[in-house]
N, C-alpha and C. Protein backbone atom coordinates (compact mmCIF):
# COMPACT_ATOMS: atom_id res chain seq x y z
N UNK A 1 152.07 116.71 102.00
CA UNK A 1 152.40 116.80 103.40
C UNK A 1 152.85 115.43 103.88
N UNK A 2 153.55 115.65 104.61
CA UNK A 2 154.24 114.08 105.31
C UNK A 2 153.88 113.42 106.33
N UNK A 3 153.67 112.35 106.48
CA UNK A 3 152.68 111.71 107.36
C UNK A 3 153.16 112.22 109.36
N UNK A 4 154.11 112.74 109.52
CA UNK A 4 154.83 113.07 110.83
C UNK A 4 154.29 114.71 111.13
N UNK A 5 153.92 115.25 109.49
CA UNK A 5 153.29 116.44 110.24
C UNK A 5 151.90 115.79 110.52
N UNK A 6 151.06 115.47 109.87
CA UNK A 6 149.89 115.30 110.36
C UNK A 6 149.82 114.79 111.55
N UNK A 7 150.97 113.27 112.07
CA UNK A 7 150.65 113.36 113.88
C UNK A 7 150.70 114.11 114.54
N UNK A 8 152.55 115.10 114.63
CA UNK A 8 152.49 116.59 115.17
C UNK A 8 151.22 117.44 114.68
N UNK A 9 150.52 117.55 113.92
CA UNK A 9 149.27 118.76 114.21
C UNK A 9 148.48 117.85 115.13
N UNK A 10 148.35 116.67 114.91
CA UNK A 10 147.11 116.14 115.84
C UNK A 10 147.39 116.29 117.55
N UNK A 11 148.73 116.33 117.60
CA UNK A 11 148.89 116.25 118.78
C UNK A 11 149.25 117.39 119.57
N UNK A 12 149.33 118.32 118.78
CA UNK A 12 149.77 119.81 119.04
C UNK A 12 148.09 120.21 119.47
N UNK A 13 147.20 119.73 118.55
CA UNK A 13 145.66 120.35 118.80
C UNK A 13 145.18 119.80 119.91
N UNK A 14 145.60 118.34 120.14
CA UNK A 14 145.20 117.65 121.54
C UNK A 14 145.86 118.35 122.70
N UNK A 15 146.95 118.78 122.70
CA UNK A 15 147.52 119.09 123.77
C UNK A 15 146.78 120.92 123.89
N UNK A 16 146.77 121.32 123.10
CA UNK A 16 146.11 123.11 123.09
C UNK A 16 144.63 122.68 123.86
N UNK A 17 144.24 122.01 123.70
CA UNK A 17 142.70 121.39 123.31
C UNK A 17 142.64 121.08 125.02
N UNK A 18 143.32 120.20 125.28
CA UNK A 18 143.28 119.75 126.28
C UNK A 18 143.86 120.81 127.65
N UNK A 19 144.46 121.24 127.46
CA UNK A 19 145.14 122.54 128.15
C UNK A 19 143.88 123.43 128.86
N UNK A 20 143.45 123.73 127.10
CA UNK A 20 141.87 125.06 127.54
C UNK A 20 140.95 124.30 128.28
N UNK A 21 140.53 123.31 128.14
CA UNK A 21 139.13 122.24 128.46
C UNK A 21 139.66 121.42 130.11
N UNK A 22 140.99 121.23 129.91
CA UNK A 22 140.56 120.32 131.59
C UNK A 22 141.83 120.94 132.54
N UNK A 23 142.75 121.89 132.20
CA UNK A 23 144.14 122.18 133.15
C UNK A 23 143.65 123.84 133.51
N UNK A 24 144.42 123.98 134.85
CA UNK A 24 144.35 125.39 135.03
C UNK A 24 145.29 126.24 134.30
N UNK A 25 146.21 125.38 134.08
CA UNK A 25 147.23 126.65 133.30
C UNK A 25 148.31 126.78 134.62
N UNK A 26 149.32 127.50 133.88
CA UNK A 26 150.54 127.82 134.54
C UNK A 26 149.64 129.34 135.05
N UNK A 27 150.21 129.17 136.77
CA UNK A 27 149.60 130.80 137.61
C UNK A 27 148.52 130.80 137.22
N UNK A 28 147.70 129.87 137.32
CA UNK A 28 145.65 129.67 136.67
C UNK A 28 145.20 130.62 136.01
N UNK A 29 146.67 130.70 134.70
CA UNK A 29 145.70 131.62 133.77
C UNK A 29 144.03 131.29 132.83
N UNK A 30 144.52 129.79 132.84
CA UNK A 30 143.04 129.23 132.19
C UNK A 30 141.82 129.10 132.87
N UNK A 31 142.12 128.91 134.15
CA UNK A 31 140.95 128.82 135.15
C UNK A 31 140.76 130.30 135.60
N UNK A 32 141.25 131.18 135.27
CA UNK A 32 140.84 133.10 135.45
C UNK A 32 140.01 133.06 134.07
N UNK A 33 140.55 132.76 133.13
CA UNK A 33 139.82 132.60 131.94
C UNK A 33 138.69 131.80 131.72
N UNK A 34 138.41 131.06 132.07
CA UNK A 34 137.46 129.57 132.58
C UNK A 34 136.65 130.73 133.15
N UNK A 35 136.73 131.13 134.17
CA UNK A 35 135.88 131.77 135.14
C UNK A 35 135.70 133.09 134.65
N UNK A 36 136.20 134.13 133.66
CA UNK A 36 135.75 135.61 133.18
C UNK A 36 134.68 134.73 132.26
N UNK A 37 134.89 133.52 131.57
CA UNK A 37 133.26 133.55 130.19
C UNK A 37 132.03 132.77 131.40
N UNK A 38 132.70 132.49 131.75
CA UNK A 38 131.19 131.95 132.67
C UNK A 38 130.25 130.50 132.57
N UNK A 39 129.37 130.76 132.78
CA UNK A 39 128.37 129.24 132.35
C UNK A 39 127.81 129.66 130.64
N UNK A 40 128.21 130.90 130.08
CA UNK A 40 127.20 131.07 128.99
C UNK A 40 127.55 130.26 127.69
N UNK A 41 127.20 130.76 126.66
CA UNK A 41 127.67 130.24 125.23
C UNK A 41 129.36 129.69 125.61
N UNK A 42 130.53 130.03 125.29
CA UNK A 42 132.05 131.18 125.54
C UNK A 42 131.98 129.27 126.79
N UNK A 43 131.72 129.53 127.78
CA UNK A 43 132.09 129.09 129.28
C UNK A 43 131.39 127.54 128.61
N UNK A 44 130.21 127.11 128.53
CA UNK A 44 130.06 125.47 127.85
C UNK A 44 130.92 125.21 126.93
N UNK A 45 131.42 126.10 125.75
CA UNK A 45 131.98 125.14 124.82
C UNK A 45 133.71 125.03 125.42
N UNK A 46 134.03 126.04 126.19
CA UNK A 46 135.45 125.77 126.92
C UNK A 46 135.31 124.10 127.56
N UNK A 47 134.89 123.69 127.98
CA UNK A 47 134.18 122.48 128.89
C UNK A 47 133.79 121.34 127.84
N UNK A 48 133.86 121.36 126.83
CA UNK A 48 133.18 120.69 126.21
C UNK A 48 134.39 120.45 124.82
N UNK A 49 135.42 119.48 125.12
CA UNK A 49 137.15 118.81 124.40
C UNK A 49 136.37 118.92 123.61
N UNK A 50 135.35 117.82 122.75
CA UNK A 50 135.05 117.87 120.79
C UNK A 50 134.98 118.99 120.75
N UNK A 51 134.08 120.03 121.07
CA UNK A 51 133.69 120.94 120.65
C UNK A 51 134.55 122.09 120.18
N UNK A 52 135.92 122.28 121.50
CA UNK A 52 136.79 123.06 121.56
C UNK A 52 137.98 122.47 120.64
N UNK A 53 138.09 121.38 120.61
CA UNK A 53 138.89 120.67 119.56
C UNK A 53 139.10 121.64 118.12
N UNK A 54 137.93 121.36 117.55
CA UNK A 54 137.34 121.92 116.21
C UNK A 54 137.76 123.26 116.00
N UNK A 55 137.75 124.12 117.29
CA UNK A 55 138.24 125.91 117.06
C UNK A 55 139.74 125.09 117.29
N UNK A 56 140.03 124.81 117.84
CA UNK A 56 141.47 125.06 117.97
C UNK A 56 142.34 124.47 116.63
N UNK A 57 141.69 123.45 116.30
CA UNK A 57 142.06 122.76 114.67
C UNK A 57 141.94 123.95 113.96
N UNK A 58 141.51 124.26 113.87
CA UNK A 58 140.87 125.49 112.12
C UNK A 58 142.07 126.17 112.13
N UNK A 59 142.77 126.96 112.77
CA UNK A 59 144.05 127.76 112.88
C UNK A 59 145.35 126.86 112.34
N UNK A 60 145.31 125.78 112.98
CA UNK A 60 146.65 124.75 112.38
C UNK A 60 146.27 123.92 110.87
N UNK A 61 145.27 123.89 111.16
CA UNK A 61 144.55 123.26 109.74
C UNK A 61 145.18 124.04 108.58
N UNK A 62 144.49 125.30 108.40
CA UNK A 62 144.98 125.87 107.49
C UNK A 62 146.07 127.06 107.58
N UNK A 63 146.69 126.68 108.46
CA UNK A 63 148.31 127.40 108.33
C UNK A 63 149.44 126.41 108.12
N UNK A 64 148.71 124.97 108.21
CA UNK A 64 149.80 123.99 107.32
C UNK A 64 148.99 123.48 106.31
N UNK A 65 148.16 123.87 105.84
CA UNK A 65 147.58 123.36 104.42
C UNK A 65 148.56 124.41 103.21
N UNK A 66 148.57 123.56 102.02
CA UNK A 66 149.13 124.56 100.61
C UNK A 66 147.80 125.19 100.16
N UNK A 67 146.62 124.31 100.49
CA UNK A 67 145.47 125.00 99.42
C UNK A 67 144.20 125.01 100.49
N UNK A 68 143.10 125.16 100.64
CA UNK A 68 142.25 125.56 100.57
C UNK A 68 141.53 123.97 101.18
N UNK A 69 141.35 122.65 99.97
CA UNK A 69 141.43 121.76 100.09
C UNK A 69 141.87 120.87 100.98
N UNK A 70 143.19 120.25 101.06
CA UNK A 70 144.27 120.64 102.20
C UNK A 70 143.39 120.49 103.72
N UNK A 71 142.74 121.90 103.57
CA UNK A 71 143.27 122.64 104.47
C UNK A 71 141.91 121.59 105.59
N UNK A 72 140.65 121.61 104.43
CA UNK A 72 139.39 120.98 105.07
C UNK A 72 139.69 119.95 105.59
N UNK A 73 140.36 118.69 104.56
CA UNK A 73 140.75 117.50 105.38
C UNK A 73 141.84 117.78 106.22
N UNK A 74 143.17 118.27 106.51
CA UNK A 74 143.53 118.69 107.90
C UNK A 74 142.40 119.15 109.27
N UNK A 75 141.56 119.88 108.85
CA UNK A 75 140.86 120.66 109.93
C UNK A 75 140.36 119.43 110.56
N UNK A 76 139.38 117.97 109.69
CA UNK A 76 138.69 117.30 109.82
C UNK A 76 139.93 116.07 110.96
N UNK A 77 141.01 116.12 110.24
CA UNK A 77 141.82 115.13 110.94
C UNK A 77 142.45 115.14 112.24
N UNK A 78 142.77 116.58 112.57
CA UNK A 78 143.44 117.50 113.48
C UNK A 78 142.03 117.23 114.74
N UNK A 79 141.02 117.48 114.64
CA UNK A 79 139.86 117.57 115.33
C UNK A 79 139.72 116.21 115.79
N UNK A 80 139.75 115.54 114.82
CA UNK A 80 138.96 113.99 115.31
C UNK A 80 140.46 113.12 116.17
N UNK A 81 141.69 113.37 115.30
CA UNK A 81 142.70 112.73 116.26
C UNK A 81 142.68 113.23 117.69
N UNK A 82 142.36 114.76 117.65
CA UNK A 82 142.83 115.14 119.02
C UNK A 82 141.37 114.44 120.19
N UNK A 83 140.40 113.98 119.67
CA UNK A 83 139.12 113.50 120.26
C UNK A 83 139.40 112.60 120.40
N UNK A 84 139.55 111.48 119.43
CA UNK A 84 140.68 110.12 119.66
C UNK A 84 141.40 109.55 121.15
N UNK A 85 142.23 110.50 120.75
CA UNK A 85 143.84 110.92 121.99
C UNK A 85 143.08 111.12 123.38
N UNK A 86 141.77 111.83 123.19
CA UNK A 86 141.12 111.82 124.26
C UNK A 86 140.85 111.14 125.38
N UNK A 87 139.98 110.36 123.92
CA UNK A 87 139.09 108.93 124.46
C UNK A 87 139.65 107.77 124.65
N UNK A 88 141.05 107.77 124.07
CA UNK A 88 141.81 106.97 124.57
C UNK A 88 142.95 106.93 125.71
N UNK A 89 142.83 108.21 126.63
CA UNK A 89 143.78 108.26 127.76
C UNK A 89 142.80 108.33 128.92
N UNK A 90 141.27 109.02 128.66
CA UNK A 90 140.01 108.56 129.59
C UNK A 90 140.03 106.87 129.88
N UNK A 91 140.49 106.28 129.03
CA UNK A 91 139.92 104.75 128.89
C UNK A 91 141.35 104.24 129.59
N UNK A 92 142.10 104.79 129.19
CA UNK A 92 143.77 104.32 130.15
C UNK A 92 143.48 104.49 131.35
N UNK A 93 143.31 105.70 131.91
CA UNK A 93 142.89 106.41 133.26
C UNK A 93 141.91 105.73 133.84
């Protein structure tokens, strides 16, 4: 894999990541969604960027991995850049 996909996944997961966890969405589809899961299990981890990071990695992880392998260290890199990207535009801001 080439080092330009791995930024594009990181930043594709930051931006998905970031979308679900802190924006309403275009016509507040995310904040209708935000508000159908609630405060429970579903409604904290929406709220909670690392956490939601990690689901949203696993899908790009291994639909650009060749193997299996691959696919773990993508999941691991995809997750932690997009936490990164985070903590570093909180700290800009």
């Amino acid at each position: 894999m080439r080092f330009y996909w791995l930024l594009l996944g990181a930043l594709a997961v930051w931006r998905i990541t970031h979308l679900l966890a802190n924006e309403d969405g275009p016509w507040d589809l995310i904040l209708r969604l935000r508000t159908a899961v609630g405060s429970g299990f579903w409604g904290q981890m929406m709220d909670c960027f690392n956490c939601l990071s990690l689901w949203v990695a696993l899908p790009f992880a291994f639909g650009m991995a060749d193997g299996w392998r691959e696919g773990l260290l993508l999941f691991t890199g995809f997750a932690r850049g997009a936490a990164n990207s985070s903590a570093r535009k909180s700290r800009i801001l």
